[in-house]
C-alpha atoms as a PDB file:
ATOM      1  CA  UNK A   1      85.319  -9.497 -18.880  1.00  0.00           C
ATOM      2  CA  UNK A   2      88.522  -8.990 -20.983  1.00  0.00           C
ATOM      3  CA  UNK A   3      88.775  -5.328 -22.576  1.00  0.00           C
ATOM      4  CA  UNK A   4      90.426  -5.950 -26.385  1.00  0.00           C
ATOM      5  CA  UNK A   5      93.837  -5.613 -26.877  1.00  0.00           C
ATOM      6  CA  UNK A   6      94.262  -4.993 -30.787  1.00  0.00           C
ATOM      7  CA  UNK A   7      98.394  -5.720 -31.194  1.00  0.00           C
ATOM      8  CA  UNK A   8      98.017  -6.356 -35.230  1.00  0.00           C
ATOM      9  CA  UNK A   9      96.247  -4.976 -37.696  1.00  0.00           C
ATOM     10  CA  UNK A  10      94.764  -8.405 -38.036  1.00  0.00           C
ATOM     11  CA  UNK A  11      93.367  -8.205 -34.654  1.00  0.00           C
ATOM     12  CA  UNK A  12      91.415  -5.769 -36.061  1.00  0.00           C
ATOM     13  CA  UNK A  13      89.656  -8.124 -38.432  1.00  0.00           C
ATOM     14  CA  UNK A  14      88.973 -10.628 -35.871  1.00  0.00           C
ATOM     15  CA  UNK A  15      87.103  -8.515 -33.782  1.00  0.00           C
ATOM     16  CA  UNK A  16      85.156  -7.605 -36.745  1.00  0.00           C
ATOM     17  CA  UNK A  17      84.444 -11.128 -38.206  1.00  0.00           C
ATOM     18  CA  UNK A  18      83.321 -11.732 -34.547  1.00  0.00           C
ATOM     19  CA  UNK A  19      80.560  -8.516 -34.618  1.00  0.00           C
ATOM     20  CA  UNK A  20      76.978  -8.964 -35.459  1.00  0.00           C
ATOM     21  CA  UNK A  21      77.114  -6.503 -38.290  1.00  0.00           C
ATOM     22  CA  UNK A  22      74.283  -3.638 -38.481  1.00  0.00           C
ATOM     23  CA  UNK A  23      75.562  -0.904 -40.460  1.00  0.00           C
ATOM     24  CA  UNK A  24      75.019   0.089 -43.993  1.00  0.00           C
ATOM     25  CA  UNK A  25      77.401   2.526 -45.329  1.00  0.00           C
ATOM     26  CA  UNK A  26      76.022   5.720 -42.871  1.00  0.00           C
ATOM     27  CA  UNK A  27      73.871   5.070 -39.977  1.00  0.00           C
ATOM     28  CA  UNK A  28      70.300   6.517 -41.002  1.00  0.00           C
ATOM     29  CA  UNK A  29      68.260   8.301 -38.759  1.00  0.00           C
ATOM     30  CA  UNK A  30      69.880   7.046 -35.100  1.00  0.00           C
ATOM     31  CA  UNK A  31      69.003   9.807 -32.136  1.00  0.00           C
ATOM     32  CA  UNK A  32      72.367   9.566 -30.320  1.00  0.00           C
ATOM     33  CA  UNK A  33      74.595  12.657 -27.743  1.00  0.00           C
ATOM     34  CA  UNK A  34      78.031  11.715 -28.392  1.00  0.00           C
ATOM     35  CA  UNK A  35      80.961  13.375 -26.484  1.00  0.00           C
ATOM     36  CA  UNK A  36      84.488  12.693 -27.713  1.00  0.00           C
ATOM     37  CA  UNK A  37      87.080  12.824 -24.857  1.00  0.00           C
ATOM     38  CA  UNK A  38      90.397  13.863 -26.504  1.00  0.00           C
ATOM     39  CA  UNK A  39      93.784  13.561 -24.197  1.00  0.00           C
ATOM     40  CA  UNK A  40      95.402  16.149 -25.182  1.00  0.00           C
ATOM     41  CA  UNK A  41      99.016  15.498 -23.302  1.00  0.00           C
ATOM     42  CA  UNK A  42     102.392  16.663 -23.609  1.00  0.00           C
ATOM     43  CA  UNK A  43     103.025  12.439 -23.990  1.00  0.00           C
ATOM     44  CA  UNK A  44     101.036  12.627 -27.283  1.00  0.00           C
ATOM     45  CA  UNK A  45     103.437  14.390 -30.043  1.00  0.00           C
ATOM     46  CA  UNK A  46     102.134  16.230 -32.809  1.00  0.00           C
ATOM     47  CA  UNK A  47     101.752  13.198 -35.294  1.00  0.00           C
ATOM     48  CA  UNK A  48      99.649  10.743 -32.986  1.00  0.00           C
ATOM     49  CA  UNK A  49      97.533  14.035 -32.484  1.00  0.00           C
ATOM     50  CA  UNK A  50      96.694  14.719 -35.696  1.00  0.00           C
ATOM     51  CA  UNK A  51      95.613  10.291 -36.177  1.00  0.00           C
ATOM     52  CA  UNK A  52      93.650  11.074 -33.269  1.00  0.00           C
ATOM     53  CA  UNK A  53      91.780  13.920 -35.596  1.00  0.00           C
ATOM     54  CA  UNK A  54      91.620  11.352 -38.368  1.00  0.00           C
ATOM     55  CA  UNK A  55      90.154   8.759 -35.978  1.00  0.00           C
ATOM     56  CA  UNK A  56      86.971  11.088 -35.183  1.00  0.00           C
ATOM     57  CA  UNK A  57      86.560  12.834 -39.021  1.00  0.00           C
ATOM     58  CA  UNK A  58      86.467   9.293 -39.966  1.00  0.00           C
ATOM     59  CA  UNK A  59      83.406   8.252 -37.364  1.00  0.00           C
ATOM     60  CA  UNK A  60      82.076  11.461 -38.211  1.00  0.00           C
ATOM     61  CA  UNK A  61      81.646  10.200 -41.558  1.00  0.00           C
ATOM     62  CA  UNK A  62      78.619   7.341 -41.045  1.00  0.00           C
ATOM     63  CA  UNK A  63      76.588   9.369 -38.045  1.00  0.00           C
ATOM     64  CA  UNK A  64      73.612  11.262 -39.472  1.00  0.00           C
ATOM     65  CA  UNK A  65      74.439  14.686 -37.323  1.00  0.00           C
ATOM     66  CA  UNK A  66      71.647  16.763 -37.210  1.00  0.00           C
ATOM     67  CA  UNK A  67      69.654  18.433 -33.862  1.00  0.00           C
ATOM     68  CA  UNK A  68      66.832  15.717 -34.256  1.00  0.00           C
ATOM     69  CA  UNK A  69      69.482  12.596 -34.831  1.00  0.00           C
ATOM     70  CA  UNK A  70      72.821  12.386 -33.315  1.00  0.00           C
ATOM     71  CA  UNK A  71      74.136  15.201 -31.808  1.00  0.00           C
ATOM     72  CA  UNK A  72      78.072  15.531 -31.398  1.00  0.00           C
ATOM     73  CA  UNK A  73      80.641  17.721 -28.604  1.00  0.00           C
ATOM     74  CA  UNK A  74      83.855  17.029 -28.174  1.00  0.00           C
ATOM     75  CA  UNK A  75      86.100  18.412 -25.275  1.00  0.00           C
ATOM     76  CA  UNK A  76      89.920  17.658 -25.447  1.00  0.00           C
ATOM     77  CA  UNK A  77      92.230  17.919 -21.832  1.00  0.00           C
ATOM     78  CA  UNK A  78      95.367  18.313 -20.326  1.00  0.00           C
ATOM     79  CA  UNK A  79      96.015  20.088 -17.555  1.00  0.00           C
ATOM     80  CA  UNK A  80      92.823  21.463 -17.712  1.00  0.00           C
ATOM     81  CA  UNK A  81      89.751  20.670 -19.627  1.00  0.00           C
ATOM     82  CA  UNK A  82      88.733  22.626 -23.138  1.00  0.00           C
ATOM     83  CA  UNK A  83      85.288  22.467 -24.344  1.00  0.00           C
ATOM     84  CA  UNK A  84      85.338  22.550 -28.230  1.00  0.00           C
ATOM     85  CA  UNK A  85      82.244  22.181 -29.540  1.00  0.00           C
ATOM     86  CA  UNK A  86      78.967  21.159 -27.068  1.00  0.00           C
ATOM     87  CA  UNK A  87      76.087  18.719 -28.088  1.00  0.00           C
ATOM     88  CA  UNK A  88      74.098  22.051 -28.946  1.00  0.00           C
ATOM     89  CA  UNK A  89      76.663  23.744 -31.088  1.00  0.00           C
ATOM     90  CA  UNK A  90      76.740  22.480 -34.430  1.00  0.00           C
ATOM     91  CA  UNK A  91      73.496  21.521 -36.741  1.00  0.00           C
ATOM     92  CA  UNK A  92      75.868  19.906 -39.549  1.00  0.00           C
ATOM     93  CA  UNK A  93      78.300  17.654 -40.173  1.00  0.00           C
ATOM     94  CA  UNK A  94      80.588  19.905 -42.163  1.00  0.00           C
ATOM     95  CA  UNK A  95      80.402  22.419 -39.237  1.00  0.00           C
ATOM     96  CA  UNK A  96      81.698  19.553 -36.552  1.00  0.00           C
ATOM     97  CA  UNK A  97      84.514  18.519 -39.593  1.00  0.00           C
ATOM     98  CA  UNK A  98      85.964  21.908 -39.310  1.00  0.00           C
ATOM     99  CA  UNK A  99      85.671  21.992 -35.121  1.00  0.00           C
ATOM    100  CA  UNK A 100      87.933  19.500 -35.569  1.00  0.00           C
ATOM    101  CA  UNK A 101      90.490  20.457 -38.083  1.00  0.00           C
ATOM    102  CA  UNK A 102      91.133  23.663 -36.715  1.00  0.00           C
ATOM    103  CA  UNK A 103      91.482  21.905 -32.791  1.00  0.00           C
ATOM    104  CA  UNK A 104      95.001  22.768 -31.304  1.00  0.00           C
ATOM    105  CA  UNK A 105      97.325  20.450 -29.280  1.00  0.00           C
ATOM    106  CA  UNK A 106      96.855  21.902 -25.669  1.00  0.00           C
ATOM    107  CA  UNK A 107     100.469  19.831 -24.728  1.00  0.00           C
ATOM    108  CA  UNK A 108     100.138  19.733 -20.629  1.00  0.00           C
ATOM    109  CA  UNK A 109      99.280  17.338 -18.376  1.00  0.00           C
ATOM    110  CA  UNK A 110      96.974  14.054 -17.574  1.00  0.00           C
ATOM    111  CA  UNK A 111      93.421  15.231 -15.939  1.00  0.00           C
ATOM    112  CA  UNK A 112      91.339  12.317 -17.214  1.00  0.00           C
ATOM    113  CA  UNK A 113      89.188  11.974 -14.001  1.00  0.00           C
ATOM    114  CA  UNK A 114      88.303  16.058 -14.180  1.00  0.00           C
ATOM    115  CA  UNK A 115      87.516  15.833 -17.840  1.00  0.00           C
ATOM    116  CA  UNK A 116      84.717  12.845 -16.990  1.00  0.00           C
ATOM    117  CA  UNK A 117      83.566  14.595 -13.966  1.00  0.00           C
ATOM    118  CA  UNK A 118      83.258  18.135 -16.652  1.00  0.00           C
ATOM    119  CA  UNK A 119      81.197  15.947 -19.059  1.00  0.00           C
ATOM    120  CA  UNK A 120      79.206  14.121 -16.460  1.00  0.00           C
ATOM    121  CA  UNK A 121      78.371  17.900 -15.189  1.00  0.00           C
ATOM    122  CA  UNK A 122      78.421  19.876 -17.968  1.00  0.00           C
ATOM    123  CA  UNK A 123      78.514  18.602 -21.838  1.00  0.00           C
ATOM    124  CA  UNK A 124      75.790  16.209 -21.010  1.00  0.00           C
ATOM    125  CA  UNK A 125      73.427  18.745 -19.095  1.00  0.00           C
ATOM    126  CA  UNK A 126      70.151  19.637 -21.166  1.00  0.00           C
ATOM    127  CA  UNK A 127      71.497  23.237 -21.093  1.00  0.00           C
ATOM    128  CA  UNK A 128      74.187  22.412 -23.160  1.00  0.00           C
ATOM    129  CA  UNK A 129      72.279  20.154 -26.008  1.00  0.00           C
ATOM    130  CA  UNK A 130      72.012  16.926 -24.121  1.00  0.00           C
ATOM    131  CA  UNK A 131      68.063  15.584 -24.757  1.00  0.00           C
ATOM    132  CA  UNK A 132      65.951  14.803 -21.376  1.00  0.00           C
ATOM    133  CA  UNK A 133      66.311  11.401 -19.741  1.00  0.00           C
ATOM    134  CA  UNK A 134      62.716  10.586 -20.719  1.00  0.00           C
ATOM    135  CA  UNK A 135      63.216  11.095 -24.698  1.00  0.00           C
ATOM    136  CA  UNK A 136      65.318   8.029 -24.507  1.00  0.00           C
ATOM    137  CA  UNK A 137      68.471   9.219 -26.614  1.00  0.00           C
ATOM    138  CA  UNK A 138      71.423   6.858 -26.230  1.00  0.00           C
ATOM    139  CA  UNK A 139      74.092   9.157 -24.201  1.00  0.00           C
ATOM    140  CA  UNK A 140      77.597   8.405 -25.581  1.00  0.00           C
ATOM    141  CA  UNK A 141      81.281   8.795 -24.395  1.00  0.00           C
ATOM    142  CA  UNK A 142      84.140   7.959 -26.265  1.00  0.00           C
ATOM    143  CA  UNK A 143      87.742   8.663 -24.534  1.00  0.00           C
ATOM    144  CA  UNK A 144      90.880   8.661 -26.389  1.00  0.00           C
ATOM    145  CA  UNK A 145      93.656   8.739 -24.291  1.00  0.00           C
ATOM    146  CA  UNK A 146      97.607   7.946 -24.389  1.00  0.00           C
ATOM    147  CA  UNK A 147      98.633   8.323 -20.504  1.00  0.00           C
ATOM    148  CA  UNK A 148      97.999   7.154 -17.125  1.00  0.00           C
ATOM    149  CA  UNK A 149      95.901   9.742 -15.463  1.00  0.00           C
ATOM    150  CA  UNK A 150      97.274  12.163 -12.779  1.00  0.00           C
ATOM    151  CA  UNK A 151      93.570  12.135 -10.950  1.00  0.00           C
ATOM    152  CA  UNK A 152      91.314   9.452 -10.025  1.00  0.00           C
ATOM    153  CA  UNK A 153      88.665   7.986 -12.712  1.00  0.00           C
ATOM    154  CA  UNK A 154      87.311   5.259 -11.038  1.00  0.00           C
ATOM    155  CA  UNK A 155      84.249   7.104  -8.927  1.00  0.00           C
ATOM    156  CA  UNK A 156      83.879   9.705 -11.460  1.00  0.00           C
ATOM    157  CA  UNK A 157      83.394   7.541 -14.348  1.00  0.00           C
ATOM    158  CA  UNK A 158      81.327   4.868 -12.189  1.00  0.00           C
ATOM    159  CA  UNK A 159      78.867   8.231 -11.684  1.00  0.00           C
ATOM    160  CA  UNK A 160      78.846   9.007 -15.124  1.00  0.00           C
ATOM    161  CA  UNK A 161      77.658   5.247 -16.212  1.00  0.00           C
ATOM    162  CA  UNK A 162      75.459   5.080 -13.126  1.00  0.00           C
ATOM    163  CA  UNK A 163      73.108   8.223 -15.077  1.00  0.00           C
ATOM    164  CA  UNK A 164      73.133   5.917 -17.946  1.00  0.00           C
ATOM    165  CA  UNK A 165      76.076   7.222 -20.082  1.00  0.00           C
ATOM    166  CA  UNK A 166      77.378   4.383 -22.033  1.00  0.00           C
ATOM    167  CA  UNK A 167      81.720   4.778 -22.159  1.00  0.00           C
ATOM    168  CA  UNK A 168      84.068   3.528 -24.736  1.00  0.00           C
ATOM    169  CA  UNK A 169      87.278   3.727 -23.343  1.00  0.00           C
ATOM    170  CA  UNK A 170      90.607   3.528 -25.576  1.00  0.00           C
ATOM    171  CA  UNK A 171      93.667   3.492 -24.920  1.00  0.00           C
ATOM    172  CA  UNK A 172      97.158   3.879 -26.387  1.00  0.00           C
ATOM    173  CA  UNK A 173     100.289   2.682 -26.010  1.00  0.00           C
ATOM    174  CA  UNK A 174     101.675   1.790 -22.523  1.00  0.00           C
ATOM    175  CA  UNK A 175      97.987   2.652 -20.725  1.00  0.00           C
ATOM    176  CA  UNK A 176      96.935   1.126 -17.836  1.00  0.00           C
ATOM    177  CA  UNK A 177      94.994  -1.844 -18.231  1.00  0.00           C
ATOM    178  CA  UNK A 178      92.855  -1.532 -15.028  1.00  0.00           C
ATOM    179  CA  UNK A 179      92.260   1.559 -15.222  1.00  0.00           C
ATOM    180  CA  UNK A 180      91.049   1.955 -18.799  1.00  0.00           C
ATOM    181  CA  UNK A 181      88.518  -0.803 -17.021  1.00  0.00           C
ATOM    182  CA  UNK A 182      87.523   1.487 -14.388  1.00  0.00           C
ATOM    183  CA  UNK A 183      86.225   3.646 -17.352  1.00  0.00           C
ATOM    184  CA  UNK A 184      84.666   1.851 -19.828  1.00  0.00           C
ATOM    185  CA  UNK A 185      81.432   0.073 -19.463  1.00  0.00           C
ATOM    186  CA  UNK A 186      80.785  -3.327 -19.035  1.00  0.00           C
ATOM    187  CA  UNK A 187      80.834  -5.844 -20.839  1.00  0.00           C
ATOM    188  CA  UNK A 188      84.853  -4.585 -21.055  1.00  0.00           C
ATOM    189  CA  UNK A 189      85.653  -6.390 -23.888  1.00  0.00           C
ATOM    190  CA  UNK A 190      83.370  -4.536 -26.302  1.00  0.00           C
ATOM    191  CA  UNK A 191      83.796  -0.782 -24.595  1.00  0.00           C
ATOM    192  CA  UNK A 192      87.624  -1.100 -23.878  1.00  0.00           C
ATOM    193  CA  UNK A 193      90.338  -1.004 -26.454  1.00  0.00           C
ATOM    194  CA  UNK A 194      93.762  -0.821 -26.079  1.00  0.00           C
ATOM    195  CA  UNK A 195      96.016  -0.364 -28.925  1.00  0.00           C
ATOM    196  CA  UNK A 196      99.925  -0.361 -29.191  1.00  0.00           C
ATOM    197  CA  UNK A 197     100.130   2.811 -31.472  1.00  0.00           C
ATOM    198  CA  UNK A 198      98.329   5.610 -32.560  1.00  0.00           C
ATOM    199  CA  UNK A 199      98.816   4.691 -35.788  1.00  0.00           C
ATOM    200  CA  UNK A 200      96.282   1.286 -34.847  1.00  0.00           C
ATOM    201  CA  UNK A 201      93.863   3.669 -33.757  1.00  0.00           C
ATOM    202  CA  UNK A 202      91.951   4.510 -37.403  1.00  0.00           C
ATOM    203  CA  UNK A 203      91.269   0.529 -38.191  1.00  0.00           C
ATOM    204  CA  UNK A 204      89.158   0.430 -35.088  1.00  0.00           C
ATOM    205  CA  UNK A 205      86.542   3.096 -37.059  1.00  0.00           C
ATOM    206  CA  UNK A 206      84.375   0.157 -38.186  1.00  0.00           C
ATOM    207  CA  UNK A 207      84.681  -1.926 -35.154  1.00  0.00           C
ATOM    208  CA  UNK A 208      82.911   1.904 -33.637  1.00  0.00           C
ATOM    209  CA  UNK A 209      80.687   2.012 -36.249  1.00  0.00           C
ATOM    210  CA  UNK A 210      79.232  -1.022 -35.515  1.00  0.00           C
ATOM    211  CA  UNK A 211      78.768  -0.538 -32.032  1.00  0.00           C
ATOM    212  CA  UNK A 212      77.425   3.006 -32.293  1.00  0.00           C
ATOM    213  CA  UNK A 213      74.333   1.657 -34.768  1.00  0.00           C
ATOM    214  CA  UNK A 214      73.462  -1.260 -32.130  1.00  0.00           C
ATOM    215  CA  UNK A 215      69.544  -0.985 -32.010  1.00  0.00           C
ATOM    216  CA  UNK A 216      68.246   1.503 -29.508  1.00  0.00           C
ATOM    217  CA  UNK A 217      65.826  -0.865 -27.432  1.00  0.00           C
ATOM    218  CA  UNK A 218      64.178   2.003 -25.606  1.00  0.00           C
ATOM    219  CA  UNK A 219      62.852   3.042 -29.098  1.00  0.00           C
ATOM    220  CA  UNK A 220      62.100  -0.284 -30.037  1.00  0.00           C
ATOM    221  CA  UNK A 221      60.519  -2.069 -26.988  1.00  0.00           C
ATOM    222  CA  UNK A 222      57.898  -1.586 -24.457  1.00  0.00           C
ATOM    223  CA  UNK A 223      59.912  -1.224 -21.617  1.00  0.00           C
ATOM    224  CA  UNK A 224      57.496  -0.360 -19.038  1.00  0.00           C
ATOM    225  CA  UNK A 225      59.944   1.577 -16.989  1.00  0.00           C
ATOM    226  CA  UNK A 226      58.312   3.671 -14.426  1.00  0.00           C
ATOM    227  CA  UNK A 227      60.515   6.242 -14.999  1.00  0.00           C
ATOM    228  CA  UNK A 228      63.559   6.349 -17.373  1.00  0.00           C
ATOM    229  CA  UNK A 229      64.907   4.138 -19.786  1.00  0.00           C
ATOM    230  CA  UNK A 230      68.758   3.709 -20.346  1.00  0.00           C
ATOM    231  CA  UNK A 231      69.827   1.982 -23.989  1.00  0.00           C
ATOM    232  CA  UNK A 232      72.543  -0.519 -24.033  1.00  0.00           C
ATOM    233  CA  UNK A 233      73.991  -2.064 -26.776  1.00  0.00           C
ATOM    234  CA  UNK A 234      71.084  -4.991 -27.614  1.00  0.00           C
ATOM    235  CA  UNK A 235      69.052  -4.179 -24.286  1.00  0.00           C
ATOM    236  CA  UNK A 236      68.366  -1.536 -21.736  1.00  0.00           C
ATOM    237  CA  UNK A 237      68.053  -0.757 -17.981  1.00  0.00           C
ATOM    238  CA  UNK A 238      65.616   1.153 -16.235  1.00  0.00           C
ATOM    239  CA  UNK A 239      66.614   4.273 -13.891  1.00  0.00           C
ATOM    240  CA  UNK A 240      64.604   5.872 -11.140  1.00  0.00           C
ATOM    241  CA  UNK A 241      64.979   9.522 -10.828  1.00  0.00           C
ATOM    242  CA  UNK A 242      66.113  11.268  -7.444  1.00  0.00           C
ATOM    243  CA  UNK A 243      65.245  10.119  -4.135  1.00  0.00           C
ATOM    244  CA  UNK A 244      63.686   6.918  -5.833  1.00  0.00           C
ATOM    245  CA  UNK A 245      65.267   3.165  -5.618  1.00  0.00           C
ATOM    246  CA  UNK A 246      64.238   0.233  -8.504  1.00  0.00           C
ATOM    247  CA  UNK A 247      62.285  -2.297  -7.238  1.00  0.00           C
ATOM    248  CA  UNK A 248      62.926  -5.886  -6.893  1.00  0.00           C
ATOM    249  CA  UNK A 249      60.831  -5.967 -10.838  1.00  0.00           C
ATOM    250  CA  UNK A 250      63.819  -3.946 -11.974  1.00  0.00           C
ATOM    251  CA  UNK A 251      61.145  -1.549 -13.424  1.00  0.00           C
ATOM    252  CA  UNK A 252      58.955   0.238 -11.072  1.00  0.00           C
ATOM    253  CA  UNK A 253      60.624   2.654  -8.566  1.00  0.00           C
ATOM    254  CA  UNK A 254      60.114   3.645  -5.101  1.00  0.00           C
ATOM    255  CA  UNK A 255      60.768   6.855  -2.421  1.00  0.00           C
ATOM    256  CA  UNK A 256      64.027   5.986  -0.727  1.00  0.00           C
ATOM    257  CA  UNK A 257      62.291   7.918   2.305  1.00  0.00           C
ATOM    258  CA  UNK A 258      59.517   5.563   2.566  1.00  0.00           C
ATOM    259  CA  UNK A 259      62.025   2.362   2.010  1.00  0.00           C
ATOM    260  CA  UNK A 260      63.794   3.725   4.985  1.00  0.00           C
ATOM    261  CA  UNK A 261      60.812   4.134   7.386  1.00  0.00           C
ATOM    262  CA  UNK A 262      59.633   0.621   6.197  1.00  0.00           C
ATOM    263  CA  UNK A 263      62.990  -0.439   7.455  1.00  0.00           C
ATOM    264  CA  UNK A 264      63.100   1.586  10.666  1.00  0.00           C
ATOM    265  CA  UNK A 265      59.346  -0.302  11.249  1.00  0.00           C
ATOM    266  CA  UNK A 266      60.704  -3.891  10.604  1.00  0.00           C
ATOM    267  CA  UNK A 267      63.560  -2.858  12.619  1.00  0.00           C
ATOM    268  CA  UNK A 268      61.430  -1.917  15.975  1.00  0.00           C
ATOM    269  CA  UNK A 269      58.326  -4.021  15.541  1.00  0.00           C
END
């Protein structure tokens, strides 16, 4: 599918008018680990950075951030990648406010693909606040970025939606179409933005908003997966862990060593 391409402010209320609304003015007691993905550039001058800090204080605002609802990091990257603030760091929303503030322009270049591959590895690993597979928290990542990448993103970021991690991918300015598709999740046109401006980039808080407060169907449903459960917005998937395939039912799960000796036997019988 089409990601959105918001070109007028009024763009912005179309997407809007065309959202099943779920949010109230804060969303109340949602377990979600959300990982902001800052680029950080030389490309983005000091002004668009500081909209970019506007853009997250203002999502900040409606999340309920506490260790037993959503939990928030946020790594920003150039050159190289900075962790901020981890999923485990902060137990209030005026402590993740100030994070943020005080965050400095790191001005070098374009490493989206090792930033992914850091949060696929690191910010969302249980030692650094991320909740177990099996508790069924929504795993969130929201990338901001201005440039086209000087490192590959498209088998990095299939990886990181492959364990489940749901990624909003926006862009800004002269990005990339395709590959601002080979980050985001599917359907494209309601995890991929792009934007002409950074100054376009703070409407798009309630379009977020809306999306982040989708009902969490592994809470809600009896999913009878056999082993994990992944949310996504207004449904789910199930997961096998390692060295297990999904069956055919798209729920139960099976060794991948006895699938291959099954084969070998069909093969020589």
């Amino acid at each position: 599918t089409k990601p959105t391409v918001v070109t007028e402010m009024d763009d912005v209320s179309r997407i809007l008018i065309h959202e099943k609304f779920c949010y109230e003015e804060k969303i109340e007691n949602k377990r979600a680990d959300l990982v902001f993905i800052i680029d950080s550039s030389r490309s983005v001058n000091a002004h668009d950075y500081s909209k970019v800090k506007e853009f997250i204080l203002d999502i900040l605002q409606f999340l309920d951030i506490g260790p037993d609802v959503t939990r928030v990091g946020l790594l920003q990257y150039g050159s190289t990648v900075k962790n901020e603030f981890s999923l485990k760091t902060f137990k209030r929303k005026s402590e993740v406010e100030r994070a943020v503030r005080r965050m400095r322009h790191l001005s070098t270049g374009t490493m989206t693909g090792l930033a992914i591959q850091y949060a696929l590895n690191i910010a969302f690993s249980e030692a650094e606040g991320a909740r177990p597979l099996r508790e069924n928290v929504p795993r969130v990542m929201m990338i901001v970025t201005d440039g086209r990448p000087q490192d590959s993103v498209a088998e990095v970021a299939a990886k990181a939606r492959d364990t489940g991690i749901l990624i909003f991918a926006i862009g800004v300015g002269q990005v990339d179409l395709n590959t601002l598709k080979a980050i985001g999740s599917e359907p494209h046109k309601d995890h991929v933005f792009l934007v002409a401006n950074f100054s376009q980039i703070e409407p798009l808080t309630s379009v977020f908003q809306n999306k982040l407060c989708m009902v969490h169907m592994c809470s809600v449903l009896e999913h009878n997966c056999a082993h994990f459960c992944i949310n996504t917005p207004g449904s789910y998937n199930c997961r096998c862990k390692q060295g297990y395939i999904l069956n055919a039912d798209q729920k139960t799960c099976r060794s991948k060593a006895a699938w291959r000796m099954c084969q070998y036997c069909l093969l020589f019988s």
